[in-house]
Protein backbone atom coordinates (compact mmCIF):
# COMPACT_ATOMS: atom_id res chain seq x y z
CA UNK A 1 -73.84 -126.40 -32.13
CA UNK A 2 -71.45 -127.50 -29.57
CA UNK A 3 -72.92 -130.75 -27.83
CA UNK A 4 -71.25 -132.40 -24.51
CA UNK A 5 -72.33 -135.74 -23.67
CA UNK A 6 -71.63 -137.39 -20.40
CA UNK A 7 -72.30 -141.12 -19.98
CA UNK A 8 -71.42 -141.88 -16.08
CA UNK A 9 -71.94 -144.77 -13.36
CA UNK A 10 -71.78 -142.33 -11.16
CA UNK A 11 -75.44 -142.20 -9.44
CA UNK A 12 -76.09 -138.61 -10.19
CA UNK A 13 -77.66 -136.01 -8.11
CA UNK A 14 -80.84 -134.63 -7.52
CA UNK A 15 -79.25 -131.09 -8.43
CA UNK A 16 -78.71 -132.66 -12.15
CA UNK A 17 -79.53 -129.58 -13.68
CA UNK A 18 -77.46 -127.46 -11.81
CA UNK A 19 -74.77 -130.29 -13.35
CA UNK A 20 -75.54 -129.63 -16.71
CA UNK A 21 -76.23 -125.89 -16.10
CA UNK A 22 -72.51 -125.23 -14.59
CA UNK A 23 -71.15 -127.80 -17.62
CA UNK A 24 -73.31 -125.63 -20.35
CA UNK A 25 -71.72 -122.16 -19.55
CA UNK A 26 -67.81 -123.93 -18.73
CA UNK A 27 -68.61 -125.54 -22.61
CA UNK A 28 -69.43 -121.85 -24.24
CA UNK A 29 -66.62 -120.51 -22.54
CA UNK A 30 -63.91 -122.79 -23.31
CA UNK A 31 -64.65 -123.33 -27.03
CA UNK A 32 -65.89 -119.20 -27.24
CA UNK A 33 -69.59 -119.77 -28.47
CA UNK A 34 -73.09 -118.99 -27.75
CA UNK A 35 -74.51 -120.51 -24.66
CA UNK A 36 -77.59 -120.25 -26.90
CA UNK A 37 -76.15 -123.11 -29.08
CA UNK A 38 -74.37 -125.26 -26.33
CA UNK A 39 -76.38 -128.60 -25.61
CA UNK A 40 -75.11 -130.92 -22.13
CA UNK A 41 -77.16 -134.43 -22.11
CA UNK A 42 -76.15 -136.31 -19.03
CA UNK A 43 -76.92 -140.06 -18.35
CA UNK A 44 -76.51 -142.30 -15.61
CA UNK A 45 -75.57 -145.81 -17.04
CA UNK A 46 -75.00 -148.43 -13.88
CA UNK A 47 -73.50 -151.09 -16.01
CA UNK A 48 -70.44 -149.40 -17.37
CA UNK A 49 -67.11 -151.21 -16.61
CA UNK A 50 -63.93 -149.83 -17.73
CA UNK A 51 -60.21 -151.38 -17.07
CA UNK A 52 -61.74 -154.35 -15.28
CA UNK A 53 -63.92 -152.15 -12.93
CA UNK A 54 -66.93 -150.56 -11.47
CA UNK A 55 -65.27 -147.72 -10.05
CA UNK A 56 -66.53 -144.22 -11.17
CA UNK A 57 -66.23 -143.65 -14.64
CA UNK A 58 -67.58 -141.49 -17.56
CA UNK A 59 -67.67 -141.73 -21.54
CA UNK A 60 -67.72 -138.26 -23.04
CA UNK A 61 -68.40 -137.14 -26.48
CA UNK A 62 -67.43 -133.55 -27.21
CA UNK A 63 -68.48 -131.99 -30.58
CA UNK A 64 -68.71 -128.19 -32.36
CA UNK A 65 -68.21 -126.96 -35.54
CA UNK A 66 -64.64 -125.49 -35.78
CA UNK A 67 -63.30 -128.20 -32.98
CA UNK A 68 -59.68 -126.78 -33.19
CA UNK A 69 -57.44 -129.58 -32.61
CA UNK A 70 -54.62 -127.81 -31.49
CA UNK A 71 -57.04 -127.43 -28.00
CA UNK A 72 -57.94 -130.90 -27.71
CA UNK A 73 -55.57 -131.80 -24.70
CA UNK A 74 -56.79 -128.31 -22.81
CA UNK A 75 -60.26 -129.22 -23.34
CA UNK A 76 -59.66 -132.48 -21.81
CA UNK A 77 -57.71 -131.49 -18.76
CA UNK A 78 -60.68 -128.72 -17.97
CA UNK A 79 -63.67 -131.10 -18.44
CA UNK A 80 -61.92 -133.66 -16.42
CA UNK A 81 -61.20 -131.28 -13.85
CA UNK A 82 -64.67 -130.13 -13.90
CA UNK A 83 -65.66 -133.63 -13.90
CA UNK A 84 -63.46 -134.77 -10.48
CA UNK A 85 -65.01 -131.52 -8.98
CA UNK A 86 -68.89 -132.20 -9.67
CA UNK A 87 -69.12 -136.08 -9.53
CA UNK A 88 -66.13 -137.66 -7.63
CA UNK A 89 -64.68 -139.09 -11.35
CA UNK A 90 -60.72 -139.54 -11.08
CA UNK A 91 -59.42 -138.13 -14.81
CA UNK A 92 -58.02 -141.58 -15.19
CA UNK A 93 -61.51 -142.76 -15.41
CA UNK A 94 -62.62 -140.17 -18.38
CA UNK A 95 -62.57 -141.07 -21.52
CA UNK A 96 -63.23 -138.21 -24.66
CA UNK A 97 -64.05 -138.33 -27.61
CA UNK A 98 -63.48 -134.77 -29.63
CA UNK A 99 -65.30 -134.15 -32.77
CA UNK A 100 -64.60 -131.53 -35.54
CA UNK A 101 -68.50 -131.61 -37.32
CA UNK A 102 -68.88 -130.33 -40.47
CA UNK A 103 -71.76 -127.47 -41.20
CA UNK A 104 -73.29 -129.64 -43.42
CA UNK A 105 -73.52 -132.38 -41.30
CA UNK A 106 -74.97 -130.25 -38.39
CA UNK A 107 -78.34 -129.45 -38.49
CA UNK A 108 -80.75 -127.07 -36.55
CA UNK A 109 -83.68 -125.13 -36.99
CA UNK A 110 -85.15 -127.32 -40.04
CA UNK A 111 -82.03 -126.46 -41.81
CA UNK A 112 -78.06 -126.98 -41.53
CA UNK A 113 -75.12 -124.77 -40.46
């Protein structure tokens, strides 16, 4: 149920999955959930621009069921961390946005949450 997405013009590498591997366990661990559930999607986008520049960037979207709020700023310092670590990105080129989904709005499996 929890889905990271990563929108980056930051060329990525050929070890992409090992990218979205490392980012899939880090996402189960911080928010406490199945790995089994956790889905990364990572995309290269060249024509981003953000505050007037090219520089390396990334738009993430960061949704779960139960989001808690209260862990909204720790979840953003560790995936921008993560992010500077992996792909070069400053964490004043990150922007997230954090979603709280609701069960019935989440579905799987040919049904819902």
């Amino acid at each position: 149920m929890p889905l990271l997405s990563i929108e980056t013009n930051t060329p990525l590498p050929a070890n992409a999955g090992r990218l979205t591997a490392e980012l899939s366990a880090a996402m189960a661990e911080w928010l406490g959930k199945p790995e089994g559930y956790v889905m990364v999607r990572l995309r290269h986008n060249p024509n981003m621009r953000f505050a007037g520049s090219t520089e390396p960037m990334a738009y993430c979207e960061l949704k779960s069921i139960g989001l808690p709020e209260t862990r909204t700023a720790e979840l953003s310092r560790a995936l921008c961390d993560r992010l500077e670590q992996l792909l070069a990105i400053p964490a004043d080129r990150v922007y997230i946005e954090f979603a709280d989904a609701s069960r019935k709005f989440w579905g799987w499996n040919g049904d819902t949450f």
